[in-house]
N, C-alpha and C. Protein backbone atom coordinates (compact mmCIF):
# COMPACT_ATOMS: atom_id res chain seq x y z
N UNK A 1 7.47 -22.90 -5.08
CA UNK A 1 6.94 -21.62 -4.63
C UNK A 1 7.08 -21.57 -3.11
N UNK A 2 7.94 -20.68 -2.18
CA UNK A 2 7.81 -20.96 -0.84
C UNK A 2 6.90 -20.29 -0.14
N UNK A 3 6.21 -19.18 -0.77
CA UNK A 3 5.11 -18.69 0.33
C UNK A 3 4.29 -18.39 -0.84
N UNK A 4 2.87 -18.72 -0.40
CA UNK A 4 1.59 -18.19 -1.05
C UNK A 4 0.65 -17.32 -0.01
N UNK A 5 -0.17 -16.58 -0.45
CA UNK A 5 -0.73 -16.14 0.26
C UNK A 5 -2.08 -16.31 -0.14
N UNK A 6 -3.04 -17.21 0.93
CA UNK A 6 -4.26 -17.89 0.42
C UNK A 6 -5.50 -16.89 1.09
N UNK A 7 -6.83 -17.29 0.97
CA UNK A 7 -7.90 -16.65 0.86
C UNK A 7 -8.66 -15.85 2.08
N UNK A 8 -8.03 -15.83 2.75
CA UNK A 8 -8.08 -14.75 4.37
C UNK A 8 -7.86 -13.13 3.67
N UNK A 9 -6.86 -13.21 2.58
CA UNK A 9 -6.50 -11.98 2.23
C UNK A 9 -7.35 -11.07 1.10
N UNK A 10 -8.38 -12.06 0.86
CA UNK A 10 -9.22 -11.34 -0.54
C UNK A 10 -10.11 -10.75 0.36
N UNK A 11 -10.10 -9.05 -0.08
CA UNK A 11 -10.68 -7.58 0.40
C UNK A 11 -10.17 -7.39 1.52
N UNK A 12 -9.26 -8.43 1.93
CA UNK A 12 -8.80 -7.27 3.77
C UNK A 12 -7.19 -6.44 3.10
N UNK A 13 -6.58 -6.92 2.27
CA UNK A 13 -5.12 -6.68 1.71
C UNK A 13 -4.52 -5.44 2.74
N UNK A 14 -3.96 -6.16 3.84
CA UNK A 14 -3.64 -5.25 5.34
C UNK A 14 -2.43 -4.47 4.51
N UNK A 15 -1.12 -5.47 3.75
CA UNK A 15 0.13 -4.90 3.02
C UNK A 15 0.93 -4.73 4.17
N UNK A 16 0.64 -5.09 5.33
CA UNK A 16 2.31 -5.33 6.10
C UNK A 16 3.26 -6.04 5.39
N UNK A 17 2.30 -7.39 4.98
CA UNK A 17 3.79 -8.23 4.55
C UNK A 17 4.56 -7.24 3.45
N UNK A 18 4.31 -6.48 2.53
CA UNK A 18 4.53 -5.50 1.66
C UNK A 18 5.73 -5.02 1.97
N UNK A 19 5.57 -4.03 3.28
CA UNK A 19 6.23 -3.68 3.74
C UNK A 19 7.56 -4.15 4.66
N UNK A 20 7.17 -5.82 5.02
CA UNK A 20 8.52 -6.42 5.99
C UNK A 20 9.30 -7.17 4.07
N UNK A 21 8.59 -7.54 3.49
CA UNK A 21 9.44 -8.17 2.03
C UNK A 21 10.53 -6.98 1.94
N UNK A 22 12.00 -8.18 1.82
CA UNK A 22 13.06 -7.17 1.56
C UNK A 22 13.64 -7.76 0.34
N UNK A 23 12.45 -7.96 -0.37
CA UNK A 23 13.15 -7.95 -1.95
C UNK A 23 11.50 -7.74 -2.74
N UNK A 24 10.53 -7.31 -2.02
CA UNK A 24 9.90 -6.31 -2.98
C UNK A 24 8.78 -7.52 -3.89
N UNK A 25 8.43 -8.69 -3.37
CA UNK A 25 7.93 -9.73 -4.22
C UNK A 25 6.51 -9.66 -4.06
N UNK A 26 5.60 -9.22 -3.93
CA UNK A 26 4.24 -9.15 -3.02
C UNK A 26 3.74 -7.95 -4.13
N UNK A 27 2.87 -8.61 -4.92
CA UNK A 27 2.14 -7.69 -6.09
C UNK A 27 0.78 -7.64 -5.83
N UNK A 28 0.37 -6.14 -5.61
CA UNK A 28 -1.31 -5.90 -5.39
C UNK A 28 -1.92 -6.59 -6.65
N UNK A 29 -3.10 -7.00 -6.52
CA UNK A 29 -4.30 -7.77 -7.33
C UNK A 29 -5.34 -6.23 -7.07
N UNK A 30 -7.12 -6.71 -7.49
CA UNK A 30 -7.58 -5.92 -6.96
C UNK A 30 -8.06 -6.12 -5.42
N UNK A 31 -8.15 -7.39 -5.32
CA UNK A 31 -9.16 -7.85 -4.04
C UNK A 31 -8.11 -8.48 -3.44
N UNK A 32 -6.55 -9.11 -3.58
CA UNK A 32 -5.94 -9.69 -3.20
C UNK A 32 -4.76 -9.31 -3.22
N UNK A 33 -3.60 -10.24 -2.47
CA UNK A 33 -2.14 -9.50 -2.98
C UNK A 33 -1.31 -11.43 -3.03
N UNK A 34 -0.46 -10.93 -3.94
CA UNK A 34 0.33 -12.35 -4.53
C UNK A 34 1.94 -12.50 -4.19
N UNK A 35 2.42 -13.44 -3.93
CA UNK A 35 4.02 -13.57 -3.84
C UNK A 35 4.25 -14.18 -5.08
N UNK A 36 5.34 -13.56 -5.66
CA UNK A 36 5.99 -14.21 -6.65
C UNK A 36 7.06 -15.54 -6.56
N UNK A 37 6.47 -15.90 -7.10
CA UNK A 37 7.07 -17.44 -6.47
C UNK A 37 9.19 -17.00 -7.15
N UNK A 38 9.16 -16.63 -8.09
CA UNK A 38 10.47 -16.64 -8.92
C UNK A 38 11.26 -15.28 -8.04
N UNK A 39 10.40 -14.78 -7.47
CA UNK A 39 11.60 -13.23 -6.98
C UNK A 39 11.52 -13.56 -5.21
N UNK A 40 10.33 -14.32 -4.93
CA UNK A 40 10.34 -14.95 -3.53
C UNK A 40 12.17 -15.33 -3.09
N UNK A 41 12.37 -15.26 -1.68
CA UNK A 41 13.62 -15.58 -1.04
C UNK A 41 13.54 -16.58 -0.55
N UNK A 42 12.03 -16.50 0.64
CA UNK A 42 11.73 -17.87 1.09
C UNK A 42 12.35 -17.17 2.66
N UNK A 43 12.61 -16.19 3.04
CA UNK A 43 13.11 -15.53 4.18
C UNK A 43 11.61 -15.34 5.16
N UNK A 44 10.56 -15.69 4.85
CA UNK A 44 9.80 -16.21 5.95
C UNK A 44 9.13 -14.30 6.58
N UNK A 45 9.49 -13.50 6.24
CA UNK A 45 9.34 -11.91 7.04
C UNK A 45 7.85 -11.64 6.87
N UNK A 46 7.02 -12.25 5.62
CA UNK A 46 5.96 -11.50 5.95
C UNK A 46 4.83 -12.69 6.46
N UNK A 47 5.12 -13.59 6.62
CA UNK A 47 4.34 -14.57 7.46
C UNK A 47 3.55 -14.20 8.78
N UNK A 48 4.92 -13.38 9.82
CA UNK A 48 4.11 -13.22 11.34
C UNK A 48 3.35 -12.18 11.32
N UNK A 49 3.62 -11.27 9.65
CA UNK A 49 3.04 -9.88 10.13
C UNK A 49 1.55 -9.85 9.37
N UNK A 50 1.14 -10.64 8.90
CA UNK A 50 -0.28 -10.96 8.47
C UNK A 50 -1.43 -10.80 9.48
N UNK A 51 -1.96 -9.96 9.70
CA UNK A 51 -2.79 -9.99 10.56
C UNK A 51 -3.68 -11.04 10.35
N UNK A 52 -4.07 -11.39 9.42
CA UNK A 52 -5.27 -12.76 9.10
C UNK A 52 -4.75 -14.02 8.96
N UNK A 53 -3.35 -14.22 9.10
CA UNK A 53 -2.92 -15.20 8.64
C UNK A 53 -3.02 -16.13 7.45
N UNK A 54 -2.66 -15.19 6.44
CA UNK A 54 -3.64 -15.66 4.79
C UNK A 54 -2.00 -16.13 4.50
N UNK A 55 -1.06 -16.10 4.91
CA UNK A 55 0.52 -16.39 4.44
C UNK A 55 1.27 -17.31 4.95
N UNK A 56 1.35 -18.31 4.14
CA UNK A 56 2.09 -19.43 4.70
C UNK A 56 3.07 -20.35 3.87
N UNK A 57 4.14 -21.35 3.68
CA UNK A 57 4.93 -21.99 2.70
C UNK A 57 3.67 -23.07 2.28
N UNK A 58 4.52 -22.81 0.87
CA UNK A 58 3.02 -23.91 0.29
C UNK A 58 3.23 -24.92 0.24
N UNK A 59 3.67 -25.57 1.11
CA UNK A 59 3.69 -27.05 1.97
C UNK A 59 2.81 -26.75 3.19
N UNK A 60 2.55 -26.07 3.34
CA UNK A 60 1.72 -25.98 4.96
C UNK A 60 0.71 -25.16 4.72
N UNK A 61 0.22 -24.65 3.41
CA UNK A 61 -1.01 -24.23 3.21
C UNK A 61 -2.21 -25.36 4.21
N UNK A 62 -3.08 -24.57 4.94
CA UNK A 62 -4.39 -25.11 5.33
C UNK A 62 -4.99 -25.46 3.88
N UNK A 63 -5.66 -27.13 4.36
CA UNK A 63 -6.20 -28.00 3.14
C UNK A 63 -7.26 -27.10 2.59
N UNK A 64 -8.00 -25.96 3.14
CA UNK A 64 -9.34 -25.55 2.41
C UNK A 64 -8.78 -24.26 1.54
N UNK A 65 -7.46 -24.56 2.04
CA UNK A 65 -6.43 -23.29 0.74
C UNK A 65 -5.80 -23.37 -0.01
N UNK A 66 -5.68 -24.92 -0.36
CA UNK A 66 -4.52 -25.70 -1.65
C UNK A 66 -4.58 -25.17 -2.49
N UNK A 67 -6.34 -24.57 -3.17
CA UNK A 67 -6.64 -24.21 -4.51
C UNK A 67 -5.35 -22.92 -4.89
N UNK A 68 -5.15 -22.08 -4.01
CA UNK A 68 -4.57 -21.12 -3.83
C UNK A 68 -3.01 -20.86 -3.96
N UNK A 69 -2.81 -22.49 -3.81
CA UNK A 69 -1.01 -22.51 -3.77
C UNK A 69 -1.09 -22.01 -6.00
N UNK A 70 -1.39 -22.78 -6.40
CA UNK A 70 -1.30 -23.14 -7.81
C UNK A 70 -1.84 -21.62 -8.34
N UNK A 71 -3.13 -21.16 -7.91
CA UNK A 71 -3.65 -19.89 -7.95
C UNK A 71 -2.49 -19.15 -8.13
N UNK A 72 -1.84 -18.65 -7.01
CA UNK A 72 -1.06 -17.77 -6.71
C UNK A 72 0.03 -17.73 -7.67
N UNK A 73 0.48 -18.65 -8.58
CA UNK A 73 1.29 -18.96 -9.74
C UNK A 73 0.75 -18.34 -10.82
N UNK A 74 -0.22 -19.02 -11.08
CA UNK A 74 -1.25 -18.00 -12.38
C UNK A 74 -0.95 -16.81 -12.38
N UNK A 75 -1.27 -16.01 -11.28
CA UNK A 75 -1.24 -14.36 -11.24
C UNK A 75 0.07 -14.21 -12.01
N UNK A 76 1.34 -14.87 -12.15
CA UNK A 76 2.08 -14.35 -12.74
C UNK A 76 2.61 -15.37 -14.22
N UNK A 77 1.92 -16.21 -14.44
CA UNK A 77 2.59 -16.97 -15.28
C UNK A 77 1.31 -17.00 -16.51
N UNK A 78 0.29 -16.43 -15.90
CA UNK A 78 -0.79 -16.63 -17.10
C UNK A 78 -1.00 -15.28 -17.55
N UNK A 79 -1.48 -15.00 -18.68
CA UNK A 79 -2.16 -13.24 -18.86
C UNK A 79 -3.49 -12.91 -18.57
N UNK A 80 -3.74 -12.11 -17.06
CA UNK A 80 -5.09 -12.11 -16.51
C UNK A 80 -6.08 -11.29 -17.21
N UNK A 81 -7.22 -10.96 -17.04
CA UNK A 81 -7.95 -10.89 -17.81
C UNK A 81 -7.89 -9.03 -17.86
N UNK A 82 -7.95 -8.77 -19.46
CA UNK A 82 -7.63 -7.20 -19.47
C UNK A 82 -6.53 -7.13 -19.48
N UNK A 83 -5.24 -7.96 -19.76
CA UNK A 83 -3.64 -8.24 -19.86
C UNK A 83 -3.63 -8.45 -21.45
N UNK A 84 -2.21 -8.32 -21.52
CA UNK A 84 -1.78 -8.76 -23.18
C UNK A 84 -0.98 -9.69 -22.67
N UNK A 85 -0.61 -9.51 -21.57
CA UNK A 85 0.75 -10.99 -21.62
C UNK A 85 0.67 -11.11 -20.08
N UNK A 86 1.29 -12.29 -19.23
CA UNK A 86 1.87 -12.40 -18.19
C UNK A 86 2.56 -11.63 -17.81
N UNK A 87 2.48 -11.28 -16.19
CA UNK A 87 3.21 -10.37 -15.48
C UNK A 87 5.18 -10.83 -15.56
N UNK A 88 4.80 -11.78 -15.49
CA UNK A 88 5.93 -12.75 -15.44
C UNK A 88 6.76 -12.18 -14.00
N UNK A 89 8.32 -11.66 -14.02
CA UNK A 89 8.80 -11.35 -13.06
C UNK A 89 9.78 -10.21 -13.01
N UNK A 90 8.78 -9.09 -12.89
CA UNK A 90 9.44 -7.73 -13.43
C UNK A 90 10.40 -7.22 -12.52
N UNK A 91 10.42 -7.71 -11.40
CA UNK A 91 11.80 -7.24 -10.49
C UNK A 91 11.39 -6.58 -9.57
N UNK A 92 10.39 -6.61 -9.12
CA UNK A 92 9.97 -5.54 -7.72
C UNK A 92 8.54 -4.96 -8.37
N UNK A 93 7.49 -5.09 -7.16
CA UNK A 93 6.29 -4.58 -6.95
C UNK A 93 6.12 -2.86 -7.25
N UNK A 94 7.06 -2.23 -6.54
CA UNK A 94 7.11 -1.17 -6.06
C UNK A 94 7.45 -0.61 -8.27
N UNK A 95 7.90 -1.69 -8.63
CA UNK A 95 7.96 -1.23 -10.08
C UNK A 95 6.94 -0.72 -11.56
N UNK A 96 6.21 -1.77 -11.03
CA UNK A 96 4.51 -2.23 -11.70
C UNK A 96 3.61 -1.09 -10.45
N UNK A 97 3.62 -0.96 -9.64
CA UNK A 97 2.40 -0.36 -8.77
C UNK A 97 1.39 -1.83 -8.61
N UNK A 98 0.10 -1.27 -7.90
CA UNK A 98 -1.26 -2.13 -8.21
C UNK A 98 -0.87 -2.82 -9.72
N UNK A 99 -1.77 -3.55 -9.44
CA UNK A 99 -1.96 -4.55 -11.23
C UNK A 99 -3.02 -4.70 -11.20
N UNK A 100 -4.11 -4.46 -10.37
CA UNK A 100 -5.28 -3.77 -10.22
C UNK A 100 -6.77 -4.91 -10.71
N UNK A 101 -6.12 -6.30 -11.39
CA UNK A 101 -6.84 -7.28 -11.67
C UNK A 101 -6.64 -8.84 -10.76
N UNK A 102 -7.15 -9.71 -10.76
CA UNK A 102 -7.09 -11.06 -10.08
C UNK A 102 -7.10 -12.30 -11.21
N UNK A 103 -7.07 -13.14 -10.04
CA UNK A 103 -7.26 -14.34 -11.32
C UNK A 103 -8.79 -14.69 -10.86
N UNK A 104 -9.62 -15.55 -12.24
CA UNK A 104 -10.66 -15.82 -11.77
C UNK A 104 -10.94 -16.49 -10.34
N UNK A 105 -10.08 -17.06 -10.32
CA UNK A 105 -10.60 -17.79 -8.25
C UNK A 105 -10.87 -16.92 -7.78
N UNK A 106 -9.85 -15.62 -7.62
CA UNK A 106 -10.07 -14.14 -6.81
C UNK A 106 -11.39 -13.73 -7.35
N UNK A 107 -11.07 -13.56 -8.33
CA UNK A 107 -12.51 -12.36 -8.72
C UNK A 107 -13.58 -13.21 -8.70
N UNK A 108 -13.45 -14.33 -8.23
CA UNK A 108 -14.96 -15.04 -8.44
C UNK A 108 -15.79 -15.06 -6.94
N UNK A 109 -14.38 -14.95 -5.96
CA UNK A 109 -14.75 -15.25 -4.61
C UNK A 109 -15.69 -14.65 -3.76
């Protein structure tokens, strides 16, 4: 997975990085927003534009944000709650809209 985006971002969801992603990988939650690890490039664009700095490669996640690397996988590989199936990797954000749910870490936070 080369970028996750860890827990700075639950209820602030600024969506610059949204907007610098030039392949569209960055899926709204309700309280959070997720990179898809499988449509990720690894081109690094929405890292500087984080105002909170919640975005980083998940090798260099801050230790009190590890939970979050693995987290951030779930959102698309598990079926969240009020889902019939996994998001899996539909090809662009801008395709799905909001997805308007979290995974329990999020919604618990």
């Amino acid at each position: 997975m080369p970028y996750v985006i860890a827990a700075p971002c639950i209820d602030i969801m600024d969506k610059s990085c949204m907007e610098e992603c030039p392949v569209d990988c960055i899926y709204e939650g309700e309280r959070k927003l997720y990179i898809n690890p499988k449509e990720c490039i690894d081109c690094g664009a929405c890292e500087p534009v984080c105002p909170v700095e919640a975005i980083s490669q998940d090798r260099r996640v801050a230790d009190e944000h590890t939970d979050h690397v693995e987290d951030n996988r779930r959102f698309f590989v598990e079926a969240l709650p009020g889902r019939d199936a996994p998001l899996g990797a539909p090809g662009g954000a801008h395709k799905t809209g909001a997805i308007g749910v979290d995974t329990p870490l999020v919604a618990g936070a």
